[in-house]
C-alpha atoms as a PDB file:
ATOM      1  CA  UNK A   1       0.000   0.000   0.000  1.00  0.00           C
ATOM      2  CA  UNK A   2       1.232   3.825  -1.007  1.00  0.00           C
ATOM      3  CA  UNK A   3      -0.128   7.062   0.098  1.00  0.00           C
ATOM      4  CA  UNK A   4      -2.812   8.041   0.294  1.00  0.00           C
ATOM      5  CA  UNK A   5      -3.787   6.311   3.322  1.00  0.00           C
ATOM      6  CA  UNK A   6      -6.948   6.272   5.348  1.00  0.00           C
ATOM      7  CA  UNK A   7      -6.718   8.308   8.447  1.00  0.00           C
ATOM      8  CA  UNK A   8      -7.190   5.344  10.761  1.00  0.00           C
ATOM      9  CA  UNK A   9      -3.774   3.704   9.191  1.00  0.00           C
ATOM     10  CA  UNK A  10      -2.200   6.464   9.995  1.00  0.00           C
ATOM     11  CA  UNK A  11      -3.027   6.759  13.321  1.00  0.00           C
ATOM     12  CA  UNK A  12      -3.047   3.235  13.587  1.00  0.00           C
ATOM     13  CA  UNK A  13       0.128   3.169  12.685  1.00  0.00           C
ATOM     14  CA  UNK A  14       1.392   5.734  15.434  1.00  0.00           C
ATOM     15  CA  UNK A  15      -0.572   3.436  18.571  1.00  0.00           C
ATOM     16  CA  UNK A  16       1.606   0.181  16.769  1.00  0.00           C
ATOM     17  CA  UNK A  17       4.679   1.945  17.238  1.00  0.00           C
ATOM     18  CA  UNK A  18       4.085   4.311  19.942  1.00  0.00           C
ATOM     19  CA  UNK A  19       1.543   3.046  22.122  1.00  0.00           C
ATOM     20  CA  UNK A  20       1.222  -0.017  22.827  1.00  0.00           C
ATOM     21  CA  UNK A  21       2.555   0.436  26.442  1.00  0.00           C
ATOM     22  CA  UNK A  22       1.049   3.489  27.645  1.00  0.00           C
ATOM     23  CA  UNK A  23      -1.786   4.179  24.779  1.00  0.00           C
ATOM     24  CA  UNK A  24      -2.687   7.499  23.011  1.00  0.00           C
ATOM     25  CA  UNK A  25      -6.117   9.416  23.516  1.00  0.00           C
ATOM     26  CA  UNK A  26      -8.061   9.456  20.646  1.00  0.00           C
ATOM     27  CA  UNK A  27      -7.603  13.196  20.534  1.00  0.00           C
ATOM     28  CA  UNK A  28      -4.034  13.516  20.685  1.00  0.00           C
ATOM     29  CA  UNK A  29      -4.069  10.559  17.711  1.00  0.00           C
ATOM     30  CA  UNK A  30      -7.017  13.286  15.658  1.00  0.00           C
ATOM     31  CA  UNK A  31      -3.970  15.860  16.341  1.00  0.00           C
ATOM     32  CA  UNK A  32      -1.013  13.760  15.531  1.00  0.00           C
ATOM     33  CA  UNK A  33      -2.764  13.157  12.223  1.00  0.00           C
ATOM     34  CA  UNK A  34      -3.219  16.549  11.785  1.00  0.00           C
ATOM     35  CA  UNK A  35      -0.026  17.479  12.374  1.00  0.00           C
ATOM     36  CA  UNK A  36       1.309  14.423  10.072  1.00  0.00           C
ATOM     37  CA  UNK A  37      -1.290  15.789   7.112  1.00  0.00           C
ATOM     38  CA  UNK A  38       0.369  19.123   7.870  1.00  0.00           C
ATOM     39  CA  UNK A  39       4.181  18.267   7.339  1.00  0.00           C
ATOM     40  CA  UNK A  40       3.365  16.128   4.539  1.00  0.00           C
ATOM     41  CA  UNK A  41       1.175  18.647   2.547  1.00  0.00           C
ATOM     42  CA  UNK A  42       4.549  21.365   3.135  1.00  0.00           C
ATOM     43  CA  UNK A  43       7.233  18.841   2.003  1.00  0.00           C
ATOM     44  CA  UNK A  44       5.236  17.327  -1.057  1.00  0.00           C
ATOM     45  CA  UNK A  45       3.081  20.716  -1.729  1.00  0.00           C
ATOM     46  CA  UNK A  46      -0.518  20.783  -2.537  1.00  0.00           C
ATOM     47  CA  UNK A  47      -0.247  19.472  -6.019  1.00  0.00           C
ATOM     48  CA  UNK A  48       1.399  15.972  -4.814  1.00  0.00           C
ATOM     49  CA  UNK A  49      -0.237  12.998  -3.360  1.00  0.00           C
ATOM     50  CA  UNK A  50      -1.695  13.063   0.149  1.00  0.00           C
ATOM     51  CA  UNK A  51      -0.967  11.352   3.530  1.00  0.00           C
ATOM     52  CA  UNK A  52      -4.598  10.320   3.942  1.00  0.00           C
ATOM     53  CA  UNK A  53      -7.472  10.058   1.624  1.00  0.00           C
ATOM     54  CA  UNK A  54      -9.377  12.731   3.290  1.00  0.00           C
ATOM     55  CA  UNK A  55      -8.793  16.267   4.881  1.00  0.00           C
ATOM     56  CA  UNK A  56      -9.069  17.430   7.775  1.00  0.00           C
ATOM     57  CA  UNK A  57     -12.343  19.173   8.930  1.00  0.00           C
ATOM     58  CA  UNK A  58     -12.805  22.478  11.184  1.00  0.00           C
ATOM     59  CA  UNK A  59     -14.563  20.681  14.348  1.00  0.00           C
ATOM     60  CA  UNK A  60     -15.084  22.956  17.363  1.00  0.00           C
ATOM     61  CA  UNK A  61     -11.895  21.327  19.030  1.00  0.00           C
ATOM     62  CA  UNK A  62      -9.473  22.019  16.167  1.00  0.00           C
ATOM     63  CA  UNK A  63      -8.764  19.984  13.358  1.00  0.00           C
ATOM     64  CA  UNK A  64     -10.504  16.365  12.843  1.00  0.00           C
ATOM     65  CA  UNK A  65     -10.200  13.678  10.430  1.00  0.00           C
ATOM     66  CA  UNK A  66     -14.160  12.545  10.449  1.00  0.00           C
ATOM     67  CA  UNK A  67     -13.331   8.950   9.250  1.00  0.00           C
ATOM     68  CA  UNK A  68     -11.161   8.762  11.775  1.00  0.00           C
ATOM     69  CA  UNK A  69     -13.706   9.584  14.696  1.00  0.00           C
ATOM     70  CA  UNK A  70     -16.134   7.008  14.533  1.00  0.00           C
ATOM     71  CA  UNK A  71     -13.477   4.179  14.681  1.00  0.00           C
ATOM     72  CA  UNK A  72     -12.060   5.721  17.691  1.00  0.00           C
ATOM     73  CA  UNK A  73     -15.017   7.479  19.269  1.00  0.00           C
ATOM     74  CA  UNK A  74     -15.522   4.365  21.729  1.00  0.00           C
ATOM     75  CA  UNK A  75     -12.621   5.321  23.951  1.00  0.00           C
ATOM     76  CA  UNK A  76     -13.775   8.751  25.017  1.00  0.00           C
ATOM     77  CA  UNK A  77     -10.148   9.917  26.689  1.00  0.00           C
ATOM     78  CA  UNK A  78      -9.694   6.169  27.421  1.00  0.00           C
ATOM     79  CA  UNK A  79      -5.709   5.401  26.035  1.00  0.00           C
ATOM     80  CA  UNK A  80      -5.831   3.689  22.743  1.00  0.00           C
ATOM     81  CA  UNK A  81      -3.185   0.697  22.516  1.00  0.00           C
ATOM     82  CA  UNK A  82      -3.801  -1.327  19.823  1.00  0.00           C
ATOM     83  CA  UNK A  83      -4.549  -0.075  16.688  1.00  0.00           C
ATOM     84  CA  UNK A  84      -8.441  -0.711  15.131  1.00  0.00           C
ATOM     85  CA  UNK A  85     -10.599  -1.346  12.015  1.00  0.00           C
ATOM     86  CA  UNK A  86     -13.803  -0.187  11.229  1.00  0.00           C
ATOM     87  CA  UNK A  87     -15.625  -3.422  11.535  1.00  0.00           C
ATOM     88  CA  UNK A  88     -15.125  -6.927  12.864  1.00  0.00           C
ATOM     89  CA  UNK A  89     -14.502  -8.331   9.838  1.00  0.00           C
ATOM     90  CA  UNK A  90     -10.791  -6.824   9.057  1.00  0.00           C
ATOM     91  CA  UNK A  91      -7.756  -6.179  10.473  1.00  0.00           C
ATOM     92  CA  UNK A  92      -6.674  -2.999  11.850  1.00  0.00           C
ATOM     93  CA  UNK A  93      -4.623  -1.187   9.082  1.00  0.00           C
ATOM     94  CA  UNK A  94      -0.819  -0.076   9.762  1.00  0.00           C
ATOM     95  CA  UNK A  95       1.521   1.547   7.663  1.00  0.00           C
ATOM     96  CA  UNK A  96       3.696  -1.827   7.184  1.00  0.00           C
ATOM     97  CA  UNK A  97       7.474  -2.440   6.561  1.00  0.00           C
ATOM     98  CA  UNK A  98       6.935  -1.939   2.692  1.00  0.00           C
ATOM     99  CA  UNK A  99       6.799   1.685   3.262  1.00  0.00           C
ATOM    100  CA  UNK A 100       9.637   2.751   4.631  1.00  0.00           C
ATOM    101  CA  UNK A 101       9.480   6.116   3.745  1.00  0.00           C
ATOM    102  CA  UNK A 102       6.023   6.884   5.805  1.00  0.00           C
ATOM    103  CA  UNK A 103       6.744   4.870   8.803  1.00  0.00           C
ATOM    104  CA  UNK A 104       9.921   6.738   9.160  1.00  0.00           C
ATOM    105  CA  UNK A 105       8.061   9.897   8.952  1.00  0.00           C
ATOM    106  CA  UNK A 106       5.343   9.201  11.237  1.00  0.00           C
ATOM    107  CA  UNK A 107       8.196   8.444  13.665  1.00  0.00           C
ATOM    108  CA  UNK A 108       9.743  11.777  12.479  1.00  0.00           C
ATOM    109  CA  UNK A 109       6.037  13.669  13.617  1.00  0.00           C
ATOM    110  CA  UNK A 110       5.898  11.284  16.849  1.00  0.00           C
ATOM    111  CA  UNK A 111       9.706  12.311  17.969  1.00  0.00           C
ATOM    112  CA  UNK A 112       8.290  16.026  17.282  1.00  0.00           C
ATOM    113  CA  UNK A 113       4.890  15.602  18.863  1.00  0.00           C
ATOM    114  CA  UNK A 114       4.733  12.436  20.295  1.00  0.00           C
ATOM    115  CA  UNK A 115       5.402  13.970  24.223  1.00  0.00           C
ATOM    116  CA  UNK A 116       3.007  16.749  23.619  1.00  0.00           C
ATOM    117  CA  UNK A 117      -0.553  16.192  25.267  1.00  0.00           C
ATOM    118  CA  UNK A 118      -3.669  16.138  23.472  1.00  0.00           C
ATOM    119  CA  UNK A 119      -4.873  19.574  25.250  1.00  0.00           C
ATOM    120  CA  UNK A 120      -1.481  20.966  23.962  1.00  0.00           C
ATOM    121  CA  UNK A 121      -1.940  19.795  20.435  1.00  0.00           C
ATOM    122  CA  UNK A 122      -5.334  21.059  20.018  1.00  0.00           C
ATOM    123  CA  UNK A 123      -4.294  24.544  21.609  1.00  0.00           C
ATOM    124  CA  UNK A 124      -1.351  24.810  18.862  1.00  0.00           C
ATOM    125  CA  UNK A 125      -4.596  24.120  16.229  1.00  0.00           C
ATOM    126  CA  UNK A 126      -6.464  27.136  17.328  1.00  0.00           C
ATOM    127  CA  UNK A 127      -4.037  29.635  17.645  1.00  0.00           C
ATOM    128  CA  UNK A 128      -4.472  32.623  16.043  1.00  0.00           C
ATOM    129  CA  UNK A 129      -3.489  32.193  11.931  1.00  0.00           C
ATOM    130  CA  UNK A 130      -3.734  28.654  12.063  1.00  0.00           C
ATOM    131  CA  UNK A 131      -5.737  27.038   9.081  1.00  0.00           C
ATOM    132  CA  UNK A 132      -8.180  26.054  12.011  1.00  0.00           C
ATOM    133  CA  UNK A 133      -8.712  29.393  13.134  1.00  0.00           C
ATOM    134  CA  UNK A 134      -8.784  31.155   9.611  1.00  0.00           C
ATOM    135  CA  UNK A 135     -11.150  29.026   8.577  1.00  0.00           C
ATOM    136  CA  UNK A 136     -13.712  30.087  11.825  1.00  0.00           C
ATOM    137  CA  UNK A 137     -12.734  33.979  11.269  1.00  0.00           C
ATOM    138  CA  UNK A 138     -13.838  33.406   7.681  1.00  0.00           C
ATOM    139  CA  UNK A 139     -17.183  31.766   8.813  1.00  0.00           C
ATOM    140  CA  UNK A 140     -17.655  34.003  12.107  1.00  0.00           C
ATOM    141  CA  UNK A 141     -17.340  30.723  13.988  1.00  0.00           C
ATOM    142  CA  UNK A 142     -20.232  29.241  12.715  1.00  0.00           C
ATOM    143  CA  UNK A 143     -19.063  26.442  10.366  1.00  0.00           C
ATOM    144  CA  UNK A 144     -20.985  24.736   8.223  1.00  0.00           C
ATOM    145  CA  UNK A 145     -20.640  20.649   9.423  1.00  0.00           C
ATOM    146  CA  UNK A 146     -18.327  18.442   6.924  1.00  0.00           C
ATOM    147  CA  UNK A 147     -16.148  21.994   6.004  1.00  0.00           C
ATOM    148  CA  UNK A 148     -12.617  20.628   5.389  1.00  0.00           C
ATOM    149  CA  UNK A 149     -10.132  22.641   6.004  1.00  0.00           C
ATOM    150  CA  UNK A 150      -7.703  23.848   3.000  1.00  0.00           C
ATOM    151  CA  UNK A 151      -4.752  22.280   1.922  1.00  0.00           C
ATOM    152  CA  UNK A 152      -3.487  25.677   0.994  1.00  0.00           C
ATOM    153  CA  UNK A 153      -4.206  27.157   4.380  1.00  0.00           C
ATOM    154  CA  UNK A 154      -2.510  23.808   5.811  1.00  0.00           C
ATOM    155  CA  UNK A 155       0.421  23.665   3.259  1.00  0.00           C
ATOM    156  CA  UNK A 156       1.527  27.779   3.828  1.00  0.00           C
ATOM    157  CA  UNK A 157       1.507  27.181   7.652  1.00  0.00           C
ATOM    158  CA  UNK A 158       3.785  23.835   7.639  1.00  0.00           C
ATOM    159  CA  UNK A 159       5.698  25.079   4.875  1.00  0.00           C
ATOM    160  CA  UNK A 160       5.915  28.241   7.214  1.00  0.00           C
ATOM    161  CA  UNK A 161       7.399  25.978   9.851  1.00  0.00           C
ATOM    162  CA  UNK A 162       9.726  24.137   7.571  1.00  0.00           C
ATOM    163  CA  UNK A 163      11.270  27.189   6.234  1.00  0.00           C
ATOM    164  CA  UNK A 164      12.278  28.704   9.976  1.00  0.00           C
ATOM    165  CA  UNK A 165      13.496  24.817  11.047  1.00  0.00           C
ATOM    166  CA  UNK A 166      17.048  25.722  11.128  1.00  0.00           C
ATOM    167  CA  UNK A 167      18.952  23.066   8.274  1.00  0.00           C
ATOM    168  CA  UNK A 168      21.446  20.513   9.413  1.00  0.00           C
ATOM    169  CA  UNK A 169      24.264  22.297   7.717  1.00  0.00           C
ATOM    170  CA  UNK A 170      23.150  25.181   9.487  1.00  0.00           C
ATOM    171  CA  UNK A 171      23.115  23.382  12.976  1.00  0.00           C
ATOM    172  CA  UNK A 172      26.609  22.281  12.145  1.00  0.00           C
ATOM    173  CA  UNK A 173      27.859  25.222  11.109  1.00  0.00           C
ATOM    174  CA  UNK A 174      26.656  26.809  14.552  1.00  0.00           C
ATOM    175  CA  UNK A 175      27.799  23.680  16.661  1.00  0.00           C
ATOM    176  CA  UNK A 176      31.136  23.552  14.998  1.00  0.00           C
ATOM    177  CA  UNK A 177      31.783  27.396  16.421  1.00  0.00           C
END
């Protein structure tokens, strides 16, 4: 399997690698998502594939993947730790072994994110600029249900964040001084 992926592999993917021991709230795993969608969108750009075969909607907390919600939905703030399908009759997809180059990025977005509660995720989502919040301003906070949230709103504020990551040479340069 290549991108896109459904949400739910995704964030399956981050409870088989991540949380097993300890679990991750549904919530932080809608934000982690997010945040995954986010990076993706600024290193590929908005013309490329996607992470996931949908986009993220403007719920009232933040940012939410709504295939993702009604496969996790069950655990209220209950810790998630093993990952789950959408019915009985299938195993829970995970980003496998034959995709190297996502699982090593959704361990990229965990080592990032991963120690960051769910409350802290969701507050980084509404801040003021964020493709979260523009989208409210633009609807005066009453949005439509289903409204995804753009890609190009998403893309310019992770590309945003890419650009002012300092660059390894950069870090070297500064270390080796």
């Amino acid at each position: 399997m290549t991108v896109p992926y459904s949400a739910l592999t995704i964030a399956n993917t981050f409870v088989h690698r991540f949380g097993r021991s300890g679990g991750i709230e549904h919530m932080k795993l809608q934000k982690l998502v997010y945040r995954a969608y986010g990076w993706w969108l600024a290193a590929r750009g908005v013309d490329e594939s996607r992470l996931t075969t949908e986009g993220p909607e403007i719920w009232r907390y933040g940012p939410v993947f709504a295939d993702l919600y009604p496969a996790l939905k069950v655990f209220s703030d209950r810790p998630i730790t093993e990952p789950q399908s959408m019915n009985p009759f299938e195993n829970p997809p995970i980003v496998g072994d034959e995709d190297p180059v996502v699982r090593e990025f959704i361990g990229w977005v965990w080592g990032r994110y991963g120690h960051l509660s769910a409350f802290a995720l969701s507050d980084m989502a509404h801040k003021d600029g964020t493709p979260w919040h523009r989208m409210a301003v633009e609807n005066d906070f009453s949005v439509p249900r289903h409204t995804k949230i753009r890609d190009e709103y998403i893309h310019e504020e992770f590309a945003a964040l890419m650009n002012s990551q300092p660059t390894i040479e950069k870090r070297e340069a500064a270390h080796a001084e």
